[in-house]
PDB file of N, CA and C in Angstrom:
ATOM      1  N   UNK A   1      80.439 182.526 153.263  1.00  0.00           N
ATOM      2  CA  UNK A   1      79.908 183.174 154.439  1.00  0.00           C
ATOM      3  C   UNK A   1      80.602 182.568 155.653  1.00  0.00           C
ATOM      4  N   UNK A   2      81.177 183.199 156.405  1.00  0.00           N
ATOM      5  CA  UNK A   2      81.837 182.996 157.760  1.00  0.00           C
ATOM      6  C   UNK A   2      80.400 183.168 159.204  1.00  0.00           C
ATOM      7  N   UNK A   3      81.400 182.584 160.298  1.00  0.00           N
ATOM      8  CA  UNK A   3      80.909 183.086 161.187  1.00  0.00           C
ATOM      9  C   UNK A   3      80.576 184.783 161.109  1.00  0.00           C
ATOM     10  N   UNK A   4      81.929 185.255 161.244  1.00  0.00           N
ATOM     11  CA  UNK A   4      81.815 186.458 161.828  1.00  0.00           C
ATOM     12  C   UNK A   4      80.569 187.417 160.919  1.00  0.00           C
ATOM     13  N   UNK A   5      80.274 186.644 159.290  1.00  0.00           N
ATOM     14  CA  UNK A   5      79.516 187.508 158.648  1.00  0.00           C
ATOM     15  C   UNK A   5      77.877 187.226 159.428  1.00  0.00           C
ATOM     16  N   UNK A   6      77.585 186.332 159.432  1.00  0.00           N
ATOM     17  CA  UNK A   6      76.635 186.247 160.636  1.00  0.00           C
ATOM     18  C   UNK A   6      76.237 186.491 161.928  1.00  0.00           C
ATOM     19  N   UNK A   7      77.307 186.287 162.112  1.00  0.00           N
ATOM     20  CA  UNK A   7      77.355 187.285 163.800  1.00  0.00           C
ATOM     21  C   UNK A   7      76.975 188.874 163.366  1.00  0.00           C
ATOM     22  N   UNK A   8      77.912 189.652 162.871  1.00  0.00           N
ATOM     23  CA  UNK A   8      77.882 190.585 162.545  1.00  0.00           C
ATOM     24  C   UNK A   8      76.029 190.881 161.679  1.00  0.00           C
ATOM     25  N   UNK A   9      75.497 190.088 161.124  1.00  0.00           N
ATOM     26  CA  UNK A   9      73.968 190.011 160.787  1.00  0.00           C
ATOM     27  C   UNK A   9      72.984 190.462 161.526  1.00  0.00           C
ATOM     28  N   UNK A  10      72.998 189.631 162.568  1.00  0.00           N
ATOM     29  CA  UNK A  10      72.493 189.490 163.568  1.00  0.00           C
ATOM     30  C   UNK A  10      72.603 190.479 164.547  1.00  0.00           C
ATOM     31  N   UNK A  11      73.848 191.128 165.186  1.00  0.00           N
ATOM     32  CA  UNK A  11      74.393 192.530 166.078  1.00  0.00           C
ATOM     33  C   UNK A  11      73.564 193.361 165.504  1.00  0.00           C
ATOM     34  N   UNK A  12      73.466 194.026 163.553  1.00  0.00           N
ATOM     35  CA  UNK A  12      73.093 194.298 163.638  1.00  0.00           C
ATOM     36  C   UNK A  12      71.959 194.968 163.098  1.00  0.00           C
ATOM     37  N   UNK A  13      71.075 193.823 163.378  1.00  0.00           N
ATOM     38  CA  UNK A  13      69.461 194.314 163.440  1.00  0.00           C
ATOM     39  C   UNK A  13      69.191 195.091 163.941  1.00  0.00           C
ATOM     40  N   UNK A  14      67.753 195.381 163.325  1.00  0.00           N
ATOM     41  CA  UNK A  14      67.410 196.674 163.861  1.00  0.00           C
ATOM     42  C   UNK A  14      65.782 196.052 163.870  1.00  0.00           C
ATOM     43  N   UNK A  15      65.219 197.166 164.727  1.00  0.00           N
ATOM     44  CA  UNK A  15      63.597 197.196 163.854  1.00  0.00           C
ATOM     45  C   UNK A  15      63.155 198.420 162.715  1.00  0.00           C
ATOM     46  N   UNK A  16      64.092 198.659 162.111  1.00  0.00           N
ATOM     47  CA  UNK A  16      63.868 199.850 161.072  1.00  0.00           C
ATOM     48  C   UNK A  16      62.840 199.162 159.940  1.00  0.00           C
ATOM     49  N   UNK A  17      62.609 200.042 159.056  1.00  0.00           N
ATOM     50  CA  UNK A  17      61.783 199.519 158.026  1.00  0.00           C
ATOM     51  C   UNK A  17      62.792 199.032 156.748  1.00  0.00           C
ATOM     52  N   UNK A  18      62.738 198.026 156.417  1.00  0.00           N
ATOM     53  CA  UNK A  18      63.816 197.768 155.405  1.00  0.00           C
ATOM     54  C   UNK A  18      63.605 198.596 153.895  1.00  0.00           C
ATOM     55  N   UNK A  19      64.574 198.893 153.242  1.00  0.00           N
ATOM     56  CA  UNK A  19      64.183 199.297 151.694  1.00  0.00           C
ATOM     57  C   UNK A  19      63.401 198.493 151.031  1.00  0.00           C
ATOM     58  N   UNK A  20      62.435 199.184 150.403  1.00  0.00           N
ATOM     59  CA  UNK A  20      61.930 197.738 149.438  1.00  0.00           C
ATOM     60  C   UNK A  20      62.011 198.406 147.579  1.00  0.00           C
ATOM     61  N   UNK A  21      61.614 197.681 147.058  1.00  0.00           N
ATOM     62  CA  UNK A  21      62.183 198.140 145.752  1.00  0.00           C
ATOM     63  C   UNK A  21      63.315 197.756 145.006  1.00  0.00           C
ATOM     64  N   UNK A  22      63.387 198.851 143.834  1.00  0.00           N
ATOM     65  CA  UNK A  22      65.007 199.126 142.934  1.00  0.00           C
ATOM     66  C   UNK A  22      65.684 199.768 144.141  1.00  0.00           C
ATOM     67  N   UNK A  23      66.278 199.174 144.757  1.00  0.00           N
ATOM     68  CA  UNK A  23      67.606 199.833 146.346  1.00  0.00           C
ATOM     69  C   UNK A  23      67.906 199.009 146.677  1.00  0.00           C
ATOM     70  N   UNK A  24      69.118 199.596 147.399  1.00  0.00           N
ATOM     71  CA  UNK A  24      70.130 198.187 147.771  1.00  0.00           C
ATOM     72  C   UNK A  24      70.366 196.874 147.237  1.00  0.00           C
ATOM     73  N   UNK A  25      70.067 195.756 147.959  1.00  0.00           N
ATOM     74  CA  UNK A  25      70.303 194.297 147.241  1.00  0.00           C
ATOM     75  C   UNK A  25      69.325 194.389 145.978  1.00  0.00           C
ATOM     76  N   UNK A  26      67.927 195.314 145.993  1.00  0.00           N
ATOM     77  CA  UNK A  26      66.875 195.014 144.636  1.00  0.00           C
ATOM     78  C   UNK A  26      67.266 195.404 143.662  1.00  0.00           C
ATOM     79  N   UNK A  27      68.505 196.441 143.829  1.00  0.00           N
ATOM     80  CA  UNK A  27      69.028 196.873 142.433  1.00  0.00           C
ATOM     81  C   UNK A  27      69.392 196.561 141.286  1.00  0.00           C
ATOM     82  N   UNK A  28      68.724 196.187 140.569  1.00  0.00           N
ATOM     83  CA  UNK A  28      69.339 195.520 138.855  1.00  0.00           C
ATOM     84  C   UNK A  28      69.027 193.780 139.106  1.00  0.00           C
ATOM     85  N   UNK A  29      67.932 193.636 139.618  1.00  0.00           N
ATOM     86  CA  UNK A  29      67.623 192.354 139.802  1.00  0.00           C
ATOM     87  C   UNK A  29      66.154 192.030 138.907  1.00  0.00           C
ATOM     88  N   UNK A  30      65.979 190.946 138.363  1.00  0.00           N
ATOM     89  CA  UNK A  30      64.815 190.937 137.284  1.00  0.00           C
ATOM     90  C   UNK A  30      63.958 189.726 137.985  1.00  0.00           C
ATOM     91  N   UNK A  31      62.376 189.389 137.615  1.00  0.00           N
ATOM     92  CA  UNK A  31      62.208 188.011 137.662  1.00  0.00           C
ATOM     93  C   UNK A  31      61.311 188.371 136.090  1.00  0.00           C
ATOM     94  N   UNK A  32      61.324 187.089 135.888  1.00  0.00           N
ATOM     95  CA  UNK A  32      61.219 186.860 134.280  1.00  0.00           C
ATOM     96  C   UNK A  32      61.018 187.660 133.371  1.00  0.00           C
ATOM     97  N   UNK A  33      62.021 188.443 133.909  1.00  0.00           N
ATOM     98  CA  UNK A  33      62.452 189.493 132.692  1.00  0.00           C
ATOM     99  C   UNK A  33      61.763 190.915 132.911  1.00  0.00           C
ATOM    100  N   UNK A  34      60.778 190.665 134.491  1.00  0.00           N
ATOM    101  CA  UNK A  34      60.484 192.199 134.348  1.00  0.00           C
ATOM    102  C   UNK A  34      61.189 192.747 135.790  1.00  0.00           C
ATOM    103  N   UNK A  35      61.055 193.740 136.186  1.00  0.00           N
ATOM    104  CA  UNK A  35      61.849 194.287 137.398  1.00  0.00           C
ATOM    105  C   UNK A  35      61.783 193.773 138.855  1.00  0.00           C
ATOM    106  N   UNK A  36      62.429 193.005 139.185  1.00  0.00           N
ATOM    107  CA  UNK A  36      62.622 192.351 140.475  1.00  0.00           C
ATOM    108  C   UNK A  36      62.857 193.618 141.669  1.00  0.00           C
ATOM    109  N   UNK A  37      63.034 192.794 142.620  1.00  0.00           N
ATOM    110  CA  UNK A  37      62.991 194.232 143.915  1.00  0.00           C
ATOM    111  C   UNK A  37      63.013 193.730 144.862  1.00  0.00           C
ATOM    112  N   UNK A  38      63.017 193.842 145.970  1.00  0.00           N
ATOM    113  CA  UNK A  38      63.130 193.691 147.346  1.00  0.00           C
ATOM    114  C   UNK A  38      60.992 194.116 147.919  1.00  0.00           C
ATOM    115  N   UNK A  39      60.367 193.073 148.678  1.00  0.00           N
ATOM    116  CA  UNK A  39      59.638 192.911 149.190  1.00  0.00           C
ATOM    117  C   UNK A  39      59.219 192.680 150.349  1.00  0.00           C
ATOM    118  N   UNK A  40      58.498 193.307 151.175  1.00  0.00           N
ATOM    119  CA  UNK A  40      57.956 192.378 152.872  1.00  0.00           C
ATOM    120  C   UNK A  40      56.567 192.495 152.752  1.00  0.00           C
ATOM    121  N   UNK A  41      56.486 191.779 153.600  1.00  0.00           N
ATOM    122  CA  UNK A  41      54.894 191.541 154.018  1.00  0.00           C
ATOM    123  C   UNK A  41      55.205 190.553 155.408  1.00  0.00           C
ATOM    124  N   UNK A  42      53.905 191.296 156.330  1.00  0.00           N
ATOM    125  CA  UNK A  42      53.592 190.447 157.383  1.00  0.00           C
ATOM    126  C   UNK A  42      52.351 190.751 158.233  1.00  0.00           C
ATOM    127  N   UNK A  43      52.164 189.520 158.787  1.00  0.00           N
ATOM    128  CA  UNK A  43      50.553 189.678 159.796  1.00  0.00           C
ATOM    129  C   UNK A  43      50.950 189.239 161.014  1.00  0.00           C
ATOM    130  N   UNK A  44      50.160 189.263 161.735  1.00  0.00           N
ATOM    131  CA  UNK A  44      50.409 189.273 163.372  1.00  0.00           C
ATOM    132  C   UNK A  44      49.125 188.242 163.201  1.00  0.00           C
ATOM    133  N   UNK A  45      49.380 186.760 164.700  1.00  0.00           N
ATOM    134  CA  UNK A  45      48.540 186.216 164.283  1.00  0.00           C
ATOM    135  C   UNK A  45      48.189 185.395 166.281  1.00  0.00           C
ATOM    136  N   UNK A  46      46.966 185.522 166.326  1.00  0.00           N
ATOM    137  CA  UNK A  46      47.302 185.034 167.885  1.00  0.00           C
ATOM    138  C   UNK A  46      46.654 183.726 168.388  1.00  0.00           C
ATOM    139  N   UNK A  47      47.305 183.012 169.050  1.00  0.00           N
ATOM    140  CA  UNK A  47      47.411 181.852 169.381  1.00  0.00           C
ATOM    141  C   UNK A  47      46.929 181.345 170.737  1.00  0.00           C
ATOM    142  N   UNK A  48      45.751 181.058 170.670  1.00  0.00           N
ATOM    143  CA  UNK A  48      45.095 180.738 172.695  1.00  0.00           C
ATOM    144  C   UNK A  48      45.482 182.652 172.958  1.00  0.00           C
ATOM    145  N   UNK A  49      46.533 182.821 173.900  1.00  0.00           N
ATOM    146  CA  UNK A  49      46.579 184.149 174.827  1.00  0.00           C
ATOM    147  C   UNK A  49      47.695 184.463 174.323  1.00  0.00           C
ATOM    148  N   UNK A  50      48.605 183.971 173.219  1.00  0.00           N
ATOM    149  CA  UNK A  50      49.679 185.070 172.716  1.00  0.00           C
ATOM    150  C   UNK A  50      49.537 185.106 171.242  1.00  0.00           C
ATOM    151  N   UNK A  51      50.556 186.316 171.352  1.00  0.00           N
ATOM    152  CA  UNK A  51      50.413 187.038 169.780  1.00  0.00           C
ATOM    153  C   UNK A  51      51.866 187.317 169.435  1.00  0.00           C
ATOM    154  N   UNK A  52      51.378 186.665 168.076  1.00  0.00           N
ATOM    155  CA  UNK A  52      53.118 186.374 167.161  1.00  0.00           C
ATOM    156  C   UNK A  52      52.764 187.192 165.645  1.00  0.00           C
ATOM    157  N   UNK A  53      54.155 187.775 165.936  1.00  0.00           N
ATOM    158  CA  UNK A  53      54.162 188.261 164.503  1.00  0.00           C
ATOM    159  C   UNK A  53      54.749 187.664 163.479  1.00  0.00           C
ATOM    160  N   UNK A  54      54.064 187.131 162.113  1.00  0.00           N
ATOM    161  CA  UNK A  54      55.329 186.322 161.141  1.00  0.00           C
ATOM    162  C   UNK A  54      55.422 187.897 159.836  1.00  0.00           C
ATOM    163  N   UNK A  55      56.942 187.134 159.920  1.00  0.00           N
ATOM    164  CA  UNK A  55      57.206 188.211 158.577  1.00  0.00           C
ATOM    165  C   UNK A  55      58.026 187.932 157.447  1.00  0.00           C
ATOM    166  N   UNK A  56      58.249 187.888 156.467  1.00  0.00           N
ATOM    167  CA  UNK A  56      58.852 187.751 155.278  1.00  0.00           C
ATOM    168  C   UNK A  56      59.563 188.635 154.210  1.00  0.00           C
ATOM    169  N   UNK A  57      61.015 188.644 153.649  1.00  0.00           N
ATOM    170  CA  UNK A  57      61.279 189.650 152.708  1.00  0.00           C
ATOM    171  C   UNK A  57      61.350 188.733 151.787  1.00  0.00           C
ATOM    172  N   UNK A  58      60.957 189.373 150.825  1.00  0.00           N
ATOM    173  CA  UNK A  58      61.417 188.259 149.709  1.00  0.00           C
ATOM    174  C   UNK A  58      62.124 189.327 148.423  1.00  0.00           C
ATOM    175  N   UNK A  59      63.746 188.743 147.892  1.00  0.00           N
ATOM    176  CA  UNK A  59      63.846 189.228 146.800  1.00  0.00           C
ATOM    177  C   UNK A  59      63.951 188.849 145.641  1.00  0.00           C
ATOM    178  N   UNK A  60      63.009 188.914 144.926  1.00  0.00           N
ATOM    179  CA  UNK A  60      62.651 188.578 143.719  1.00  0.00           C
ATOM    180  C   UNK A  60      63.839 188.436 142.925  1.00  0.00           C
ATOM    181  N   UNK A  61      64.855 187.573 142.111  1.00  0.00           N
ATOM    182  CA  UNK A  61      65.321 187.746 141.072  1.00  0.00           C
ATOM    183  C   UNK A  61      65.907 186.546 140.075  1.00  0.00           C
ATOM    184  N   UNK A  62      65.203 185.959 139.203  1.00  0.00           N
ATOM    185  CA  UNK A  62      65.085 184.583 138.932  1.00  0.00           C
ATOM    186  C   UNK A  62      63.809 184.872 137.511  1.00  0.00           C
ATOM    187  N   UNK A  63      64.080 183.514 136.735  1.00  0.00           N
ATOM    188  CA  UNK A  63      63.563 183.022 135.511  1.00  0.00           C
ATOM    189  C   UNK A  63      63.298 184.214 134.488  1.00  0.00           C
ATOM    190  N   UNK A  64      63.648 183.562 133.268  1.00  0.00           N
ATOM    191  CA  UNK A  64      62.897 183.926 131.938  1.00  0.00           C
ATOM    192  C   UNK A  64      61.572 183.694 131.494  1.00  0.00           C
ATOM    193  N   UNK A  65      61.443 185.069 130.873  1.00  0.00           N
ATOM    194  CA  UNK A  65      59.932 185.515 130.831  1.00  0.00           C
ATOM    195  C   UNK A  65      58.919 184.242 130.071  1.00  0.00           C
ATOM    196  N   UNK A  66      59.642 183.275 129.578  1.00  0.00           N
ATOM    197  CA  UNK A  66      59.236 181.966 128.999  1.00  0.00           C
ATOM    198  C   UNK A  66      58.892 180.832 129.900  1.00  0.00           C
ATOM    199  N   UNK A  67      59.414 180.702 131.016  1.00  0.00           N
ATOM    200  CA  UNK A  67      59.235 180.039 132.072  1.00  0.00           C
ATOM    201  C   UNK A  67      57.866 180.517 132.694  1.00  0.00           C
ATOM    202  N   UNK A  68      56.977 181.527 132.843  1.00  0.00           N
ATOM    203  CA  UNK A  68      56.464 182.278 133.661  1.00  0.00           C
ATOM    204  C   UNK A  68      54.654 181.598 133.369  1.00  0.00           C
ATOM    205  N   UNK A  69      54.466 180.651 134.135  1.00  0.00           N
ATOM    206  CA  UNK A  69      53.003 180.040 134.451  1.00  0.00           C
ATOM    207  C   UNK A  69      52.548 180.849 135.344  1.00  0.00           C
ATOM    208  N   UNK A  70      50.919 180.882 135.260  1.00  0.00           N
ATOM    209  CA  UNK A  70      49.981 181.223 136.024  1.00  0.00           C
ATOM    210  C   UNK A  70      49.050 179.863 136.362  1.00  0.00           C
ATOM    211  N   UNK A  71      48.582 179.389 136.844  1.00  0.00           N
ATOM    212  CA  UNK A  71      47.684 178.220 137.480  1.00  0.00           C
ATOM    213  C   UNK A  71      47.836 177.310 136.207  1.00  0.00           C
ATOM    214  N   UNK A  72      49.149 177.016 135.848  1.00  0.00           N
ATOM    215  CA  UNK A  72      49.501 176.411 134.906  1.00  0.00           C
ATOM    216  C   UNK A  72      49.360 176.403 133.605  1.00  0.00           C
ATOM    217  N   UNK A  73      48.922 177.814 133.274  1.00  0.00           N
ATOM    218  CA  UNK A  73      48.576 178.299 131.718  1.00  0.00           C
ATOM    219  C   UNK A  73      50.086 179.244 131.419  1.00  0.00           C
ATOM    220  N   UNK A  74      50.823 178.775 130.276  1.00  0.00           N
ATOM    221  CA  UNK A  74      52.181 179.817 129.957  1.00  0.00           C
ATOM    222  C   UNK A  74      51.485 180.863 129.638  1.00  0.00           C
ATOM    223  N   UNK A  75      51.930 182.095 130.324  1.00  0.00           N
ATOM    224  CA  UNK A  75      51.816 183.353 130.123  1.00  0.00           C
ATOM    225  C   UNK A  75      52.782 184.403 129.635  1.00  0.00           C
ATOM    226  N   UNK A  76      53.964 183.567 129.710  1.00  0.00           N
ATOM    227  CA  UNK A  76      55.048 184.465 129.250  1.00  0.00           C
ATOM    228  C   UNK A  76      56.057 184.407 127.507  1.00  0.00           C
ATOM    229  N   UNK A  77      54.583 183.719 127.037  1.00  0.00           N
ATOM    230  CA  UNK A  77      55.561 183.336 125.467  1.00  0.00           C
ATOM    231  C   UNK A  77      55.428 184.635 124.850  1.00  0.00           C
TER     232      UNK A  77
END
């Protein structure tokens, strides 16, 4: 990754709604073995007299379905 690929990142944003899902970067991406994807979520949260929005994408694509704990019970054998 260069400068210019970051610069160029950044120019250009948007406030559009991003894809979420099997599209674009989510395409053919797995997490433990079942269908990974592209995700957001966010809340608006206010502080004394201002208001901030936090937000997050997250794309899922990582571990085997053997790896896969729930509150520390294997769930994925």
């Amino acid at each position: 990754m260069t400068e210019e690929h970051v610069l160029s990142a950044i120019l250009g944003a948007t406030s559009d709604w991003a894809e979420e899902g099997n599209t674009g970067g989510g395409t053919g991406i797995i997490c433990y073995e079942f269908k990974g994807g592209t995700g957001t979520s966010s809340r608006r949260i206010r502080i004394s007299d201002k208001t901030f929005t936090i937000g997050v994408l997250v794309q899922a694509n990582h571990g085997l379905r053997d790896w896969l704990t729930i509150c520390g019970e294997a769930v994925g054998l």
